[in-house]
PDB file of N, CA and C in Angstrom:
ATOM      1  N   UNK A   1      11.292  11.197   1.464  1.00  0.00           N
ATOM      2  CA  UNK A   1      10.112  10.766   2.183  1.00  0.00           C
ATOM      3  C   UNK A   1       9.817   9.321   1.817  1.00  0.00           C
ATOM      4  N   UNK A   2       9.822   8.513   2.801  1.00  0.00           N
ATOM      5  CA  UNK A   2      10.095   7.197   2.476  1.00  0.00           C
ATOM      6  C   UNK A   2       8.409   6.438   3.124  1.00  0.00           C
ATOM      7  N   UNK A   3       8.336   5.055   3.159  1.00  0.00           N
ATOM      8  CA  UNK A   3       7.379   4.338   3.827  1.00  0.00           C
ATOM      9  C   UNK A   3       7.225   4.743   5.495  1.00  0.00           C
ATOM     10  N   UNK A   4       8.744   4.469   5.764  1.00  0.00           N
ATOM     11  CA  UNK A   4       8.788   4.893   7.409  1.00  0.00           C
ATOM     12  C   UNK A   4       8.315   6.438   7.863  1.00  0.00           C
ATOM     13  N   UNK A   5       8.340   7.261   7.164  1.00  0.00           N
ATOM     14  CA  UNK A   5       7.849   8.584   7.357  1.00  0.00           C
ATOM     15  C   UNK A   5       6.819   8.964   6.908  1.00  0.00           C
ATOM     16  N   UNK A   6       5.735   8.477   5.774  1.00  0.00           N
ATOM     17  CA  UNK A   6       5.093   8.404   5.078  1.00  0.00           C
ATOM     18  C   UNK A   6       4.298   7.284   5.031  1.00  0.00           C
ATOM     19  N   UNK A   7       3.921   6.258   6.118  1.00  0.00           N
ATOM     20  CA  UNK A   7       3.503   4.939   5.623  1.00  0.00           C
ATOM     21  C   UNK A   7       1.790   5.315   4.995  1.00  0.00           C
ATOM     22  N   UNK A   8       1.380   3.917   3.941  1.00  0.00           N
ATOM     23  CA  UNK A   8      -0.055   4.050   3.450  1.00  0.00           C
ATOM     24  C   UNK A   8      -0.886   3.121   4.719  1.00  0.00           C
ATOM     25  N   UNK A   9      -2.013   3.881   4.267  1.00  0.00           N
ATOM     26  CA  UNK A   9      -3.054   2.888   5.503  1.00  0.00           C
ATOM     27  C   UNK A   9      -3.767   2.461   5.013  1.00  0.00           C
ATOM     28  N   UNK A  10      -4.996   1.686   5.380  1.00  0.00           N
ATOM     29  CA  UNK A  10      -5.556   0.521   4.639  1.00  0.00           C
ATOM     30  C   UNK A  10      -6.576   0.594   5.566  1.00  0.00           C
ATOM     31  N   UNK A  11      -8.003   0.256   4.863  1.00  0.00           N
ATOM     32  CA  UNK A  11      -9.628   0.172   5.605  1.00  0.00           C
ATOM     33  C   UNK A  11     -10.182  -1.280   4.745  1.00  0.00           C
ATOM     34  N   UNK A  12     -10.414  -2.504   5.418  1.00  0.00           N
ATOM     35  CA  UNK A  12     -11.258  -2.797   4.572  1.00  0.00           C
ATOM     36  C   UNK A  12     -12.606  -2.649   4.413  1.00  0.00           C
ATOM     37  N   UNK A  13     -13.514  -2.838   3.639  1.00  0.00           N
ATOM     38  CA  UNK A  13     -15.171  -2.606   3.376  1.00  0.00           C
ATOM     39  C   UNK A  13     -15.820  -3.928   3.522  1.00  0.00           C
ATOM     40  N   UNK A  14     -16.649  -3.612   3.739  1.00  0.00           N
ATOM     41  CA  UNK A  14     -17.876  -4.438   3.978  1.00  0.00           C
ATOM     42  C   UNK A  14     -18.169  -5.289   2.635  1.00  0.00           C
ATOM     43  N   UNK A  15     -17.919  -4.842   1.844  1.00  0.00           N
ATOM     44  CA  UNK A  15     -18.326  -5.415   0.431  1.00  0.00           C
ATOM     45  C   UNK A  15     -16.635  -6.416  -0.158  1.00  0.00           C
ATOM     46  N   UNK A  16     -15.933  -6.140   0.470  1.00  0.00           N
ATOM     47  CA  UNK A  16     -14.855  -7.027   0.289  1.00  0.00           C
ATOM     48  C   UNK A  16     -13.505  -5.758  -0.539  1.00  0.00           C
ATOM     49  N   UNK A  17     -13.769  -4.737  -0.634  1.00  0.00           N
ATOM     50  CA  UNK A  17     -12.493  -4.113  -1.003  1.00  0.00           C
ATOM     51  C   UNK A  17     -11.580  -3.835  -0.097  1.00  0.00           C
ATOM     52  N   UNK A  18     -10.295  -3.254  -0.538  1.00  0.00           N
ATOM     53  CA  UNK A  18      -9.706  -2.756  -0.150  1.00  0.00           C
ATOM     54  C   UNK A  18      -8.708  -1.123  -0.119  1.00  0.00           C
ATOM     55  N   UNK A  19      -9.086  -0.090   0.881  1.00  0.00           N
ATOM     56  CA  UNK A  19      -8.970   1.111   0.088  1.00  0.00           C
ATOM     57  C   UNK A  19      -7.771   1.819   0.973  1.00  0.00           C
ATOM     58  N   UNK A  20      -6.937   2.300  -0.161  1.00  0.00           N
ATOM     59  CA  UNK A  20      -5.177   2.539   0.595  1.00  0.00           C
ATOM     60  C   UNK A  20      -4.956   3.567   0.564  1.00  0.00           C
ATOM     61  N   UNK A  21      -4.587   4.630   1.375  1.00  0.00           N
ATOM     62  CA  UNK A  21      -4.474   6.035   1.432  1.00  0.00           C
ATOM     63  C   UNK A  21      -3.168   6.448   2.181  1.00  0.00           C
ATOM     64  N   UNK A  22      -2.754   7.553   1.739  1.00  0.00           N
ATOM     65  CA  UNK A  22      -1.199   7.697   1.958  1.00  0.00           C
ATOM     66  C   UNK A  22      -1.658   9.252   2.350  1.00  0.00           C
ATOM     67  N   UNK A  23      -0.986   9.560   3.394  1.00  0.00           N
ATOM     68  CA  UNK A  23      -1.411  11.036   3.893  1.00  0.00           C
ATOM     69  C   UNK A  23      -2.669  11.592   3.709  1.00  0.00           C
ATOM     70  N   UNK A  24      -3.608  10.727   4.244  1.00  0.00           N
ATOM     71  CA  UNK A  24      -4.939  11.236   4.192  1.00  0.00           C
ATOM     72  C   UNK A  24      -5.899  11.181   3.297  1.00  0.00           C
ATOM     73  N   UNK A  25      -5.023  11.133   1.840  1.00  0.00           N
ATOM     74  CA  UNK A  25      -5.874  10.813   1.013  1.00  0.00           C
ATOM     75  C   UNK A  25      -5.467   9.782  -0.129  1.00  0.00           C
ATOM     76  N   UNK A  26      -7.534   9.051  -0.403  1.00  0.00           N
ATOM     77  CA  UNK A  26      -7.168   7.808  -1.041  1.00  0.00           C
ATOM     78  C   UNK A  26      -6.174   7.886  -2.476  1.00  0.00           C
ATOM     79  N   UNK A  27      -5.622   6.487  -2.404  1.00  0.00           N
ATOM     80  CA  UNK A  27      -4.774   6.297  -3.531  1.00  0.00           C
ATOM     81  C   UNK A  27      -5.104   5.427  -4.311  1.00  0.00           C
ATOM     82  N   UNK A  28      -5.732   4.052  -4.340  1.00  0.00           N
ATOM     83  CA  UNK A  28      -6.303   3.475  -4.843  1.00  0.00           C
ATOM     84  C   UNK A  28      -7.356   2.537  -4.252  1.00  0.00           C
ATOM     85  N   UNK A  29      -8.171   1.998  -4.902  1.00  0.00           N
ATOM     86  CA  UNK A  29      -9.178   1.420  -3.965  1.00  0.00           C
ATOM     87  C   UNK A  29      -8.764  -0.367  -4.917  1.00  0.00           C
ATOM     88  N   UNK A  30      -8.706  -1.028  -4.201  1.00  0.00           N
ATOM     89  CA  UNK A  30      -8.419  -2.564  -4.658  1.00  0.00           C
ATOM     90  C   UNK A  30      -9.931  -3.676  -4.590  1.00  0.00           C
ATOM     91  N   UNK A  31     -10.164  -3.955  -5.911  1.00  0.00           N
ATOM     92  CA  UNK A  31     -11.573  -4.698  -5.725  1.00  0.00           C
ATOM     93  C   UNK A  31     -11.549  -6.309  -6.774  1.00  0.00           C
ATOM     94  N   UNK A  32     -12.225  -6.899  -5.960  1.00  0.00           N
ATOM     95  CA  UNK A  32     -12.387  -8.076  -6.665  1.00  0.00           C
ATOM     96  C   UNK A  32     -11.239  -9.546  -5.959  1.00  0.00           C
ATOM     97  N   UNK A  33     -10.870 -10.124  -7.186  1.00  0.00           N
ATOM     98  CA  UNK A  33      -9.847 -11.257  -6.725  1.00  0.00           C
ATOM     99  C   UNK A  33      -8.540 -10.739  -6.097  1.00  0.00           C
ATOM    100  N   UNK A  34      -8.347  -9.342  -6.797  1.00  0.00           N
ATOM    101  CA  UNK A  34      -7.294  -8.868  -5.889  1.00  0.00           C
ATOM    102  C   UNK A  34      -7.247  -8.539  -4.815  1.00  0.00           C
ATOM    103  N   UNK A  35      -8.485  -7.695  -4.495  1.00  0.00           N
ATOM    104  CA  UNK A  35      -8.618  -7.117  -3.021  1.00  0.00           C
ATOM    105  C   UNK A  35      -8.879  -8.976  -1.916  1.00  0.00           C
ATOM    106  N   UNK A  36      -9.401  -9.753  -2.768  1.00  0.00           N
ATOM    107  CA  UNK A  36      -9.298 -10.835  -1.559  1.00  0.00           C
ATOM    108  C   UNK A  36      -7.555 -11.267  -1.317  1.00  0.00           C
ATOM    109  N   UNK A  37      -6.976 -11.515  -2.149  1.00  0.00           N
ATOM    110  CA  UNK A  37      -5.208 -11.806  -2.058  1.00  0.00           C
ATOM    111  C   UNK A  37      -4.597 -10.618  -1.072  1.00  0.00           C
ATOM    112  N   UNK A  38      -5.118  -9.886  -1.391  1.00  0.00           N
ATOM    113  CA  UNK A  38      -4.186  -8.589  -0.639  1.00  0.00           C
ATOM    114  C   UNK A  38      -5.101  -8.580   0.969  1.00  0.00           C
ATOM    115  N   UNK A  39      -6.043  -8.875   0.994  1.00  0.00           N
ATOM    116  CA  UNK A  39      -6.476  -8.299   2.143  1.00  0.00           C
ATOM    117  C   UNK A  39      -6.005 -10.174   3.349  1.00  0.00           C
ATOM    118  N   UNK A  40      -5.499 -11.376   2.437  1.00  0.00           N
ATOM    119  CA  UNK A  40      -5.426 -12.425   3.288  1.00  0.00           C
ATOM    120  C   UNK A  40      -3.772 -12.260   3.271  1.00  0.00           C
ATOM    121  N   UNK A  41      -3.351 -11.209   2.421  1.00  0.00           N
ATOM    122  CA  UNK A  41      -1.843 -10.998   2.563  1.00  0.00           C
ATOM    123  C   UNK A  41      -1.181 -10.220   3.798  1.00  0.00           C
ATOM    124  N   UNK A  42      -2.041  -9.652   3.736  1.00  0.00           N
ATOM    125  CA  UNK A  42      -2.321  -8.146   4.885  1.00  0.00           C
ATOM    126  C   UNK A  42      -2.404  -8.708   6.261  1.00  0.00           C
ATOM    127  N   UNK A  43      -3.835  -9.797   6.275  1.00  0.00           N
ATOM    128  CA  UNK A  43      -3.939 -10.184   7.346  1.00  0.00           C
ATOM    129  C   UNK A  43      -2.289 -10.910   8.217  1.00  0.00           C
ATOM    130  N   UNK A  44      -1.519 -11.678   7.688  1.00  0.00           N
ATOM    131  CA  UNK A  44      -0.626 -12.336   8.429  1.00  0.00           C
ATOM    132  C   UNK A  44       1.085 -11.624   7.962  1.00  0.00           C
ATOM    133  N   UNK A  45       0.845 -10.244   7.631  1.00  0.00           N
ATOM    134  CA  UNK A  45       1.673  -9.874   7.339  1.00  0.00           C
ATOM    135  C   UNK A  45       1.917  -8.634   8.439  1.00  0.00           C
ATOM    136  N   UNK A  46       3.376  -8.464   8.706  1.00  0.00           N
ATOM    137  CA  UNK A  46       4.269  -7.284   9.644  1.00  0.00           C
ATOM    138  C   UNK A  46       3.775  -5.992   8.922  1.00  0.00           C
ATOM    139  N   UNK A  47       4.538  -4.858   9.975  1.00  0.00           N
ATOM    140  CA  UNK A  47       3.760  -3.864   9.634  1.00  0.00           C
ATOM    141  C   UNK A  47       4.862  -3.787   8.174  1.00  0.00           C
ATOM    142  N   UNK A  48       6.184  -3.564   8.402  1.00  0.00           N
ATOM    143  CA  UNK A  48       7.130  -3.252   7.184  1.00  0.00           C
ATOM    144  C   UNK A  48       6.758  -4.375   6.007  1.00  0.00           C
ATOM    145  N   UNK A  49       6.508  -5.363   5.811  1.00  0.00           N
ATOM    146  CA  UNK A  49       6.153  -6.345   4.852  1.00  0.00           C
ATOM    147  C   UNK A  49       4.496  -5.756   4.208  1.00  0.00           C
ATOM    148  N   UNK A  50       3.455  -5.222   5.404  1.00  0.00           N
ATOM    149  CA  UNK A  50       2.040  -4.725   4.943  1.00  0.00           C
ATOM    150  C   UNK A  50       2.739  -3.682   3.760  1.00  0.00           C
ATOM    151  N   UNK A  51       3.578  -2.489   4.508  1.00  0.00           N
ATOM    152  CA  UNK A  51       3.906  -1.161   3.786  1.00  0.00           C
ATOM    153  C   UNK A  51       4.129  -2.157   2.205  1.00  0.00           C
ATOM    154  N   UNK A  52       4.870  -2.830   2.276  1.00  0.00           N
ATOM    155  CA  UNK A  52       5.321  -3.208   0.683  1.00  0.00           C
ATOM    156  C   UNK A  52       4.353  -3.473   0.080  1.00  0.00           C
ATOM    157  N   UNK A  53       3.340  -4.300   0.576  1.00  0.00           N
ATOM    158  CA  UNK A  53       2.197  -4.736  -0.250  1.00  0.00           C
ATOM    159  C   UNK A  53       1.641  -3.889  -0.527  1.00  0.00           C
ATOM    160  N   UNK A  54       1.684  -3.141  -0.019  1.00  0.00           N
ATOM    161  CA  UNK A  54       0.743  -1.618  -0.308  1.00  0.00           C
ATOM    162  C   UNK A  54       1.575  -1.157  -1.286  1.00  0.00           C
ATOM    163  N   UNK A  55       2.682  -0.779  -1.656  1.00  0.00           N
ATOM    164  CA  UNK A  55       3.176   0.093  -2.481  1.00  0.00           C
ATOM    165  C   UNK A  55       2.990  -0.605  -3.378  1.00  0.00           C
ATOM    166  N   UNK A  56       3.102  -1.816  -3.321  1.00  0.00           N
ATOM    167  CA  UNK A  56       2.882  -2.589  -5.085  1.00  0.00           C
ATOM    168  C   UNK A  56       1.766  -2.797  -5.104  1.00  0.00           C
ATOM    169  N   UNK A  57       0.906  -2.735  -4.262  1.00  0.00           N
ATOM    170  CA  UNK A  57      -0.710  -2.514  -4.817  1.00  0.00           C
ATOM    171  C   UNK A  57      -0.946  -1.194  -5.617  1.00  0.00           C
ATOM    172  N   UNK A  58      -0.458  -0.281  -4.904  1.00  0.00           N
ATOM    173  CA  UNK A  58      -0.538   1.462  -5.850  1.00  0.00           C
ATOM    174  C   UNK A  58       0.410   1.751  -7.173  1.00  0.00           C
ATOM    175  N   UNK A  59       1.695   1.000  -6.948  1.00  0.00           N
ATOM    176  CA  UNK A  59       2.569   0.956  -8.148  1.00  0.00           C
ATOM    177  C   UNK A  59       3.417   1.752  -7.880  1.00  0.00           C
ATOM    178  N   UNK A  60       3.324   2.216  -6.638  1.00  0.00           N
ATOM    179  CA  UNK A  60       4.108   3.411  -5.686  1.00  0.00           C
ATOM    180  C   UNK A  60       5.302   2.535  -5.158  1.00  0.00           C
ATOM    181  N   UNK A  61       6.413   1.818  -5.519  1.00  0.00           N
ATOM    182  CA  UNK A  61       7.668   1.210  -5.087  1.00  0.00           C
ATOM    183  C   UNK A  61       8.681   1.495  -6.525  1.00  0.00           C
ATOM    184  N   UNK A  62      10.210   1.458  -5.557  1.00  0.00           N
ATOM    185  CA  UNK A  62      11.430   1.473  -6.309  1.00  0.00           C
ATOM    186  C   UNK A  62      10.916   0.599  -7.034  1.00  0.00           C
ATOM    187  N   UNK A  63      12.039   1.055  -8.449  1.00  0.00           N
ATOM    188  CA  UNK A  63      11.943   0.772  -9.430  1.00  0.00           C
ATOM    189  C   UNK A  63      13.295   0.090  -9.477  1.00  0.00           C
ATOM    190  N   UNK A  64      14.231   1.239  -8.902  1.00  0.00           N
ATOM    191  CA  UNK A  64      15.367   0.913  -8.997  1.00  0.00           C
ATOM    192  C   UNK A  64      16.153   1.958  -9.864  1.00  0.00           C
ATOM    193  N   UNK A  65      15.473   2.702 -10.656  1.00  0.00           N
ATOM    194  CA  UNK A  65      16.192   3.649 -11.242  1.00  0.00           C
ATOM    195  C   UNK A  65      16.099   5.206 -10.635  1.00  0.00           C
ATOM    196  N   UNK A  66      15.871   5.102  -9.394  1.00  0.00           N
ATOM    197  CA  UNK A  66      15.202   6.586  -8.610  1.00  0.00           C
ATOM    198  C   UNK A  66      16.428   7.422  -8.419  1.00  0.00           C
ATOM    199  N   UNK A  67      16.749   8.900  -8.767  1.00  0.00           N
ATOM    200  CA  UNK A  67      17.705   9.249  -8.125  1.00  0.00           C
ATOM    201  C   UNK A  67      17.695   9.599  -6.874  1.00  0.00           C
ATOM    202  N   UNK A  68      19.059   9.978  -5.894  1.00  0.00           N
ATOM    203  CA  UNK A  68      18.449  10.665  -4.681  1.00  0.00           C
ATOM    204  C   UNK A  68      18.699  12.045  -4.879  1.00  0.00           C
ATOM    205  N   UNK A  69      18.237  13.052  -4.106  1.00  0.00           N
ATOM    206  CA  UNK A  69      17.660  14.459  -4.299  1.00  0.00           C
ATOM    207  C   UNK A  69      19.271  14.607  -3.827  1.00  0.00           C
ATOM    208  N   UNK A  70      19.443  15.976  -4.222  1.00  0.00           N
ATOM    209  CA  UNK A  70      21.131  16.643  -3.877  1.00  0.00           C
ATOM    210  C   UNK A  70      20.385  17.446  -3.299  1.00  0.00           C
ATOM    211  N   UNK A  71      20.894  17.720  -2.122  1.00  0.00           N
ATOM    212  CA  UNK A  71      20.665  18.757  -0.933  1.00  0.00           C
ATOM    213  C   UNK A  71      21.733  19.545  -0.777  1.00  0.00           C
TER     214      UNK A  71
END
């Protein structure tokens, strides 16, 4: 289950956060100097480039050491 099947979504607030939820429910909420970087990152960014920012906002991206599942 990858980004493309699974992508996170994103609301911003009124108060300047930013809150990212992956199947419905929230995953982290982003506030302060970060939520302004991410949310002017967001703005001029594709949808596949948004997905990334999002996963490294949650900490939810390859690592690089992931195995894949044996089916």
């Amino acid at each position: 289950m990858g980004l493309e099947d699974n992508p996170f979504d994103w609301q911003f607030t009124k108060n300047g956060q930013v809150v990212v939820s992956r199947g419905g429910r929230t995953v982290t909420t982003v506030r302060g100097a970060a939520a302004a970087k991410l949310t002017a990152q967001l703005e001029r960014a594709d949808n596949e480039a948004a997905q990334q920012l999002l996963a490294r906002a949650t900490g939810n991206y390859k690592r690089g050491n992931e195995k894949r599942p044996t089916r």
